[in-house]
Protein backbone atom coordinates (compact mmCIF):
# COMPACT_ATOMS: atom_id res chain seq x y z
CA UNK A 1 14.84 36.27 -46.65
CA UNK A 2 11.13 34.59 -46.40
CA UNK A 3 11.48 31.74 -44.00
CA UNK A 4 15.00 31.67 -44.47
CA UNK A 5 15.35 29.42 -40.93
CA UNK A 6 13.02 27.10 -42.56
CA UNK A 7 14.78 26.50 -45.54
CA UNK A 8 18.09 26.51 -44.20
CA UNK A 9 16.92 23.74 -41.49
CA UNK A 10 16.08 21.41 -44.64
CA UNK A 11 19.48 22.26 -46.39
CA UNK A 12 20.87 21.21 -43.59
CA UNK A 13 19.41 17.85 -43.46
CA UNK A 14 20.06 17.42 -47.08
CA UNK A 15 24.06 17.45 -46.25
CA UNK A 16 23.77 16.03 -43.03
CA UNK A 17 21.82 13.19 -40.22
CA UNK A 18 21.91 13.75 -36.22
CA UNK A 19 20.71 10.96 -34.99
CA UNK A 20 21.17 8.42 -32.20
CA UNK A 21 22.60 5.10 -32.52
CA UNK A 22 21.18 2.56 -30.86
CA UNK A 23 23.06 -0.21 -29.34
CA UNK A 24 22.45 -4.07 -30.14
CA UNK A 25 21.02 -5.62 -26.95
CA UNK A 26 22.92 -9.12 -25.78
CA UNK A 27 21.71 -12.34 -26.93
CA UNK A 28 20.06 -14.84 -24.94
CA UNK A 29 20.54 -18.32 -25.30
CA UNK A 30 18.90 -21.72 -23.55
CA UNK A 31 20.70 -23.56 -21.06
CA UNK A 32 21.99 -26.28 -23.94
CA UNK A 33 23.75 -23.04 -25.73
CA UNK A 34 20.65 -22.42 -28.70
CA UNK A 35 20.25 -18.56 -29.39
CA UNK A 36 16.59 -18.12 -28.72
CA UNK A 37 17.15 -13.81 -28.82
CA UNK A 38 19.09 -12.06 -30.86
CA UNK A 39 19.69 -9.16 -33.19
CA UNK A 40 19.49 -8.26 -37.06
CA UNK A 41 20.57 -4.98 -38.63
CA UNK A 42 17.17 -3.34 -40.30
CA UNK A 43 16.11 -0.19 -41.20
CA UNK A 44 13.28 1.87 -40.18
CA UNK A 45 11.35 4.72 -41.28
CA UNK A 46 12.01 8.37 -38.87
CA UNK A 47 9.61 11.09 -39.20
CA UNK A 48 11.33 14.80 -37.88
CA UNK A 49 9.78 17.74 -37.75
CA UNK A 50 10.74 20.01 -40.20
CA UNK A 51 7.24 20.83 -41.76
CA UNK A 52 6.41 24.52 -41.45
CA UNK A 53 2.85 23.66 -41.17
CA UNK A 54 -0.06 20.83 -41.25
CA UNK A 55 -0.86 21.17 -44.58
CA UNK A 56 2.25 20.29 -45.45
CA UNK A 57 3.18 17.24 -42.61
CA UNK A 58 -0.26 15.93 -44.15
CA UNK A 59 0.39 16.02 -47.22
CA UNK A 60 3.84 14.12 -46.77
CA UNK A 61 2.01 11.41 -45.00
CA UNK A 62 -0.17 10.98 -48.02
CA UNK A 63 2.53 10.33 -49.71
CA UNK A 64 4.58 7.96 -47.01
CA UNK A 65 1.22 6.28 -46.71
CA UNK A 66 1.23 5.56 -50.11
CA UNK A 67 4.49 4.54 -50.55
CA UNK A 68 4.26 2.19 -48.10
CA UNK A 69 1.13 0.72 -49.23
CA UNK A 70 2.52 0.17 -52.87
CA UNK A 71 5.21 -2.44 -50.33
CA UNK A 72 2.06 -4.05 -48.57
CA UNK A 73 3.09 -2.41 -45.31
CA UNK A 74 0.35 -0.96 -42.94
CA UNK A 75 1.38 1.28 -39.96
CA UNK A 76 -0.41 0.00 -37.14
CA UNK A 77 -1.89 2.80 -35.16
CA UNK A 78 -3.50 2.82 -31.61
CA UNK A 79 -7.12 4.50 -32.65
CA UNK A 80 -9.71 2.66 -31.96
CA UNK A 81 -11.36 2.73 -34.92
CA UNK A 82 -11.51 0.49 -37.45
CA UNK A 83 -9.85 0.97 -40.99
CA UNK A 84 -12.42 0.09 -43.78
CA UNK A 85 -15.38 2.24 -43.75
CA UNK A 86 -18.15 2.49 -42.83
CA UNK A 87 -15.85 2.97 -39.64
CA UNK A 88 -16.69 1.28 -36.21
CA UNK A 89 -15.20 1.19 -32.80
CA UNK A 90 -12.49 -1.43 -32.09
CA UNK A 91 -12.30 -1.05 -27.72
CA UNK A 92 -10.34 -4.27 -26.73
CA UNK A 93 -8.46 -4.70 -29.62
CA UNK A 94 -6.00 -2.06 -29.51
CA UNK A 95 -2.49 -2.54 -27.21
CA UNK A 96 -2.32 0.66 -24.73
CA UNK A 97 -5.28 2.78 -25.19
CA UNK A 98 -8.67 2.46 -22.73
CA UNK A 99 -11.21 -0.47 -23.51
CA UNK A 100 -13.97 1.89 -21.54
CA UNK A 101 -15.63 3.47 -24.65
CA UNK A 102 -16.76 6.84 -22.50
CA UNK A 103 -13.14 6.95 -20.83
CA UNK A 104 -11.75 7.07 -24.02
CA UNK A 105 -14.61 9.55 -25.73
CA UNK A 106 -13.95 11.72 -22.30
CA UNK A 107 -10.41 12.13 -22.90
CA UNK A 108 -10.88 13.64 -26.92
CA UNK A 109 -13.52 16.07 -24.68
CA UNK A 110 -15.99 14.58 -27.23
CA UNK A 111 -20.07 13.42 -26.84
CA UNK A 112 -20.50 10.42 -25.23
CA UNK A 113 -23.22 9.67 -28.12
CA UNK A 114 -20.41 10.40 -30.48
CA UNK A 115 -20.00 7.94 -33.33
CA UNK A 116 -16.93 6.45 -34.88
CA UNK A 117 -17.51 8.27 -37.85
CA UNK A 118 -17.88 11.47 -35.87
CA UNK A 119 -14.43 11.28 -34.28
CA UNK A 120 -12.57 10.80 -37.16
CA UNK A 121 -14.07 14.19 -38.33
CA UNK A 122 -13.33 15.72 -35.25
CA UNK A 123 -9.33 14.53 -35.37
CA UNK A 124 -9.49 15.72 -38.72
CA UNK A 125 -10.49 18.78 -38.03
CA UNK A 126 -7.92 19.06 -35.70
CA UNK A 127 -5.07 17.75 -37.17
CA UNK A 128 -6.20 20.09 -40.67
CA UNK A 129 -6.58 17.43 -42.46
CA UNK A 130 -8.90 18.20 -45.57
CA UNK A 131 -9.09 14.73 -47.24
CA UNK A 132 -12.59 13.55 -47.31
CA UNK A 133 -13.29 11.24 -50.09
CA UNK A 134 -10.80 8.91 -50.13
CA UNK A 135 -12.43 7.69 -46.31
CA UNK A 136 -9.25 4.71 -46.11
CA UNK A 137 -6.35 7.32 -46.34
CA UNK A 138 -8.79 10.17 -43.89
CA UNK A 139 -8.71 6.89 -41.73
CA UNK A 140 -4.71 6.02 -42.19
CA UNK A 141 -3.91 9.88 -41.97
CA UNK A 142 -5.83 10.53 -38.67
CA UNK A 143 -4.68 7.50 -37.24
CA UNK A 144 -0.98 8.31 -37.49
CA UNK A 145 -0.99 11.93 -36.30
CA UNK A 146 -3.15 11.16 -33.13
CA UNK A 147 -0.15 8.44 -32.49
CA UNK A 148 2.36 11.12 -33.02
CA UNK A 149 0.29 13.19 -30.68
CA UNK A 150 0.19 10.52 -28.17
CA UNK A 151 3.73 9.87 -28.48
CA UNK A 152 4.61 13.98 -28.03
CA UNK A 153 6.01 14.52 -31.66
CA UNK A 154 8.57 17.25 -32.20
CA UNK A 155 11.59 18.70 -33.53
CA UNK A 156 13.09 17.24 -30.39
CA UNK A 157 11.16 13.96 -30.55
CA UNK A 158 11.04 11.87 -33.67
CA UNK A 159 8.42 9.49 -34.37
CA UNK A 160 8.91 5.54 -35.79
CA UNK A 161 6.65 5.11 -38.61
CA UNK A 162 8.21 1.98 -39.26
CA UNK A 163 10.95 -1.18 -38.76
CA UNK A 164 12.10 -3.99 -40.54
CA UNK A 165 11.12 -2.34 -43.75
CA UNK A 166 11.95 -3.64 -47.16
CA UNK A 167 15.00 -2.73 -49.19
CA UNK A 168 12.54 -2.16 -52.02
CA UNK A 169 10.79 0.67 -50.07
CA UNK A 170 13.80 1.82 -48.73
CA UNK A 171 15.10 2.65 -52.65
CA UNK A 172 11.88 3.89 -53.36
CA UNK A 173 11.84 6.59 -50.30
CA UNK A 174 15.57 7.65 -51.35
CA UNK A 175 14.90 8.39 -54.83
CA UNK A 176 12.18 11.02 -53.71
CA UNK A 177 13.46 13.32 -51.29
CA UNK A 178 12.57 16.27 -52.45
CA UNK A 179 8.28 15.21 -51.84
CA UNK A 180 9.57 13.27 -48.31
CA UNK A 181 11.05 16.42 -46.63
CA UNK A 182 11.38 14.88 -42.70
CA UNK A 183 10.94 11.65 -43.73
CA UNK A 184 14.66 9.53 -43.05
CA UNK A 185 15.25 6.25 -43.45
CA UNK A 186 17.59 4.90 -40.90
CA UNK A 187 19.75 1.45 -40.06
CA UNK A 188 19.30 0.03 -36.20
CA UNK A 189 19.69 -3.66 -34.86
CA UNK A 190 16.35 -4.80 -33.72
CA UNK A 191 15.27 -7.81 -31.83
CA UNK A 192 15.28 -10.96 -33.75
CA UNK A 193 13.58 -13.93 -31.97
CA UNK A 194 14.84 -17.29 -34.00
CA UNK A 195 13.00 -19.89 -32.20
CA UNK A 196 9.74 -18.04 -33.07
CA UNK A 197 7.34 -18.06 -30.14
CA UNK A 198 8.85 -20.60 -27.75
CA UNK A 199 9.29 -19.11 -24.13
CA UNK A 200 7.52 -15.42 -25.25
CA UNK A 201 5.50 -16.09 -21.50
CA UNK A 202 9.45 -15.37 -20.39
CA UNK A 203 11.17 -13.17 -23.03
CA UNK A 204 8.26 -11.05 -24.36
CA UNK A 205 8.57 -8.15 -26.28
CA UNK A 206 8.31 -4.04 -24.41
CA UNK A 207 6.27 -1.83 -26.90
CA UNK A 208 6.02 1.92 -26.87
CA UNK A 209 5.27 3.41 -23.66
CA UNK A 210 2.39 6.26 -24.36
């Protein structure tokens, strides 16, 4: 049978979800008894690996992408590049990735002269991504698979595309399965801070360690 492992693998998750359950984190209240951290059950967007090649994990982002931007929600990616086009650099504005334009260009193993515009070619080209016209969803597309190269995406290591997503988008995702193959919409407790920014010099928030 013709990648009859690769089939079978996305039978598989048709009948059936491994996944890990996370545990809700305790609460934290002020000294008068007022809950200033808490939890709330959401769900989030998983992306596994279960594309047999780029072509196709590319094209399945075109569609999350879209998706997501028919709910008004934007993943937030770490390149330093800006979104709208023409594109320019964004050093300093982007949590967890180098400020020093050359450090960064040094570790891509790209020109120092190298432009914005340039780079994004260059991940494309990488990644095999072959949209070019449409220059916002080259931009969103590059942007998520360096993250999910940063963050050492594979069949062993899921990547968050998304939390705290909608209800709306989480009905639209489930009535297309079939075009989302690796693409799982899951229910976790996330943090939930009630008193909006008071005390964040003391509780803060941990993001992804790259």
């Amino acid at each position: 049978l013709v990648k009859g492992s690769y089939y079978a693998q996305i039978a598989e998750q048709r009948l059936y979800n491994n996944g890990t359950l996370s545990a809700p984190r305790g609460e934290i209240s002020d000294r008068y008894g007022r809950v200033v951290v808490t939890n709330k059950d959401a769900y989030s967007i998983i992306i596994n690996d279960l594309f047999e090649n780029n072509q196709e994990l590319n094209d399945t982002l075109a569609r999350l992408i879209n998706l997501a931007d028919s709910d008004s929600l934007q993943y937030e990616d770490t390149l330093p590049i800006a979104y709208e086009y023409p594109y320019e650099f964004r050093f300093g504005q982007v949590q967890g990735v180098s400020s020093n334009e050359t450090e960064w260009k040094d570790s891509l193993k790209v020109s120092s002269t190298a432009t914005a515009e340039d780079i994004i070619y260059v991940l494309a080209d990488k990644y095999e991504i072959t949209v070019r016209e449409d220059k916002i969803l080259l931009r969103k597309l590059v942007g998520i698979r360096y993250d999910m190269e940063r963050r050492n995406f594979s069949g062993g290591n899921p990547f968050t595309y998304a939390q705290d997503i909608s209800m709306k988008l989480v009905s639209k995702i489930k009535e297309i399965p079939d075009e989302l193959i690796g693409i799982e919409v899951v229910s976790n407790p996330i943090r939930s801070y009630p008193l909006g920014d008071t005390a964040a010099q003391l509780l803060g928030q941990v993001g992804i360690i790259y």
